[in-house]
C-alpha atoms as a PDB file:
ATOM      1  CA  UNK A   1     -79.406 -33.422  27.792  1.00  0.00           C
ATOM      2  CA  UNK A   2     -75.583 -32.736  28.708  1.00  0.00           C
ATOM      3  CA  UNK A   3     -74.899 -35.979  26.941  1.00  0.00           C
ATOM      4  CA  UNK A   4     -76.155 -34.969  23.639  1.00  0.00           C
ATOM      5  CA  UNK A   5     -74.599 -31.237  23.863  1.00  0.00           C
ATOM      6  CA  UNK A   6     -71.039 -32.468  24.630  1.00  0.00           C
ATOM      7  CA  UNK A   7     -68.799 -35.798  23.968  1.00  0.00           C
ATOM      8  CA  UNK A   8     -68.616 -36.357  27.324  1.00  0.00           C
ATOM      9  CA  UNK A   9     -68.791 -39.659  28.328  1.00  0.00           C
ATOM     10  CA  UNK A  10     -70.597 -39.216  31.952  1.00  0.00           C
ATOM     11  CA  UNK A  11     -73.009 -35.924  32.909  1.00  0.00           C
ATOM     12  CA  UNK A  12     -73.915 -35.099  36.574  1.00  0.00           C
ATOM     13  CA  UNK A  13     -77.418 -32.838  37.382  1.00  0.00           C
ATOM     14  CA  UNK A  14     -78.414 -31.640  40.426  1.00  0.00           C
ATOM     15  CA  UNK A  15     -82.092 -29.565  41.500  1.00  0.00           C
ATOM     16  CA  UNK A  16     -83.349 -28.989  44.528  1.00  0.00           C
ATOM     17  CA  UNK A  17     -84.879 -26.225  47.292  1.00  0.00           C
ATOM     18  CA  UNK A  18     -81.237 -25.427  48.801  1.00  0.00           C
ATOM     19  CA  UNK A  19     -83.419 -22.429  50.887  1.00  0.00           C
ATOM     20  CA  UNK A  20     -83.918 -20.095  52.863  1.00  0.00           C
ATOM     21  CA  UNK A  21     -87.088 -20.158  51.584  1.00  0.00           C
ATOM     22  CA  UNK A  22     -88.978 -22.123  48.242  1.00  0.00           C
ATOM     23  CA  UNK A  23     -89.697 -24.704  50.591  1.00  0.00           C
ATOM     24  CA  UNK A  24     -93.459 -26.548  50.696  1.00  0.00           C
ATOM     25  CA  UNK A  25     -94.244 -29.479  53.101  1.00  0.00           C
ATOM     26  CA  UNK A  26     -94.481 -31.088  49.955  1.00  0.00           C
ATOM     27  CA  UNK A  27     -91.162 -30.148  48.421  1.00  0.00           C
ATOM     28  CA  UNK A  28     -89.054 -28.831  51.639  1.00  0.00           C
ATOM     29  CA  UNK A  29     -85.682 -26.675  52.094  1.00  0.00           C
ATOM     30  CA  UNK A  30     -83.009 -28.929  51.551  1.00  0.00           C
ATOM     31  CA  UNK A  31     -85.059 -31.277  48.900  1.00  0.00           C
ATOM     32  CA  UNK A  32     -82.522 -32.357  45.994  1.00  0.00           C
ATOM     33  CA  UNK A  33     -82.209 -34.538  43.215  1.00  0.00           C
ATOM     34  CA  UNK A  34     -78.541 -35.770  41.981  1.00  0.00           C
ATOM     35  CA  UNK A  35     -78.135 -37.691  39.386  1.00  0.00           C
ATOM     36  CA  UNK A  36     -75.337 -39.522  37.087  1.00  0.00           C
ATOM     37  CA  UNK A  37     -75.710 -40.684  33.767  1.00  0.00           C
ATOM     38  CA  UNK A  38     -73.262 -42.577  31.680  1.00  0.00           C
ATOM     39  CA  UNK A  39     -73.238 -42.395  27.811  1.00  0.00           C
ATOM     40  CA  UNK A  40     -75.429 -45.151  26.745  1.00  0.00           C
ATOM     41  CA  UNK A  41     -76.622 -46.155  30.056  1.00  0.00           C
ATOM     42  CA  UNK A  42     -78.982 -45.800  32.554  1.00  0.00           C
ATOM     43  CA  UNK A  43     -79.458 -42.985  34.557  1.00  0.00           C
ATOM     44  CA  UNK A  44     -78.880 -43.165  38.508  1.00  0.00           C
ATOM     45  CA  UNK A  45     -80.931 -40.537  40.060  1.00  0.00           C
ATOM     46  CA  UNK A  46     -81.465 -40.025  44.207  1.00  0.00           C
ATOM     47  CA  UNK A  47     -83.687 -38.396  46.104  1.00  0.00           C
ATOM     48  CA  UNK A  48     -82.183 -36.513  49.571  1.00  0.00           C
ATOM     49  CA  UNK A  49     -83.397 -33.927  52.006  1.00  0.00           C
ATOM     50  CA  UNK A  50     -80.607 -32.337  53.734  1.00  0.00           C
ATOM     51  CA  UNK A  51     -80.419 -30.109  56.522  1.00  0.00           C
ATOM     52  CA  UNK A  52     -78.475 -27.454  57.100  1.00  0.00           C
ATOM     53  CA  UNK A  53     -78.685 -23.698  56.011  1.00  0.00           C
ATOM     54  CA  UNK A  54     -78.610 -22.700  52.551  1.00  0.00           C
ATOM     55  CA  UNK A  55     -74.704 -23.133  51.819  1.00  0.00           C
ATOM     56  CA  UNK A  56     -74.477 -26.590  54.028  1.00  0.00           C
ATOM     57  CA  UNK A  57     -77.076 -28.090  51.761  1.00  0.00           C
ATOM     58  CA  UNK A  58     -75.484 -26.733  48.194  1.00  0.00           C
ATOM     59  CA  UNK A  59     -72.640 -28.141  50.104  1.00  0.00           C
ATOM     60  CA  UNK A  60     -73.868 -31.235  50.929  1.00  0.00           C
ATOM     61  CA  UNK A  61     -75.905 -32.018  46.920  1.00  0.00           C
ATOM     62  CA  UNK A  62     -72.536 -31.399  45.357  1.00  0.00           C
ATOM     63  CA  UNK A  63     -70.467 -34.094  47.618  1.00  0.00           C
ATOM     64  CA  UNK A  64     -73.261 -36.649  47.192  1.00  0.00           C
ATOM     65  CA  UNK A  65     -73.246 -35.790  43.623  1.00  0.00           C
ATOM     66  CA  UNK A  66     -69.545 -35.741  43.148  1.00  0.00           C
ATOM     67  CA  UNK A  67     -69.668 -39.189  45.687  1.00  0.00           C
ATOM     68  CA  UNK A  68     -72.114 -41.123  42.885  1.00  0.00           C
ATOM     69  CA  UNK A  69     -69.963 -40.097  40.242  1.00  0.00           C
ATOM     70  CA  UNK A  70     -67.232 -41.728  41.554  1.00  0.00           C
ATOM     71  CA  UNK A  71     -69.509 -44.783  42.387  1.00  0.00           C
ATOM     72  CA  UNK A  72     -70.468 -45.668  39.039  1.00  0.00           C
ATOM     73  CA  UNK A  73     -67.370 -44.962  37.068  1.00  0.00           C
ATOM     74  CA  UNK A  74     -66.033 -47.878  39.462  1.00  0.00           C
ATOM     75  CA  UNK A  75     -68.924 -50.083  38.835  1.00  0.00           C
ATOM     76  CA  UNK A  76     -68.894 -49.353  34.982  1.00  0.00           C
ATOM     77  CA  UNK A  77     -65.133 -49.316  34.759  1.00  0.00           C
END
């Protein structure tokens, strides 16, 4: 992963079906994974569906990414 590419201490991911279309009733628009991982910790990783159009939910991944990040460098600080 990121981790192992870089000497960064922290790596954020996210994947998801930002739309208009890809979407399944399985996996539907505005499905996305975010995660956070700390160098020799565990991985946090959440599961969101998000409404919005295409742009509101790329919009919406990236603040709940960028949100977690700042979550867990104040728990693990």
């Amino acid at each position: 992963g990121a981790l192992e590419r870089s000497r960064a201490d922290w790596a954020v991911a996210e994947t998801g079906i930002a739309g208009p279309g890809g979407g399944t009733e399985a996996k539907p628009v505005g499905l996305v994974f975010v995660a956070v991982h700390r160098r020799g910790g565990e991985a946090v990783v959440e599961r969101h569906v998000f409404p919005g159009d295409r742009r509101q939910v790329r919009e919406a991944a990236a603040a709940r990414v960028l949100a977690l990040l700042l979550e867990r460098v104040g728990v693990e600080s």
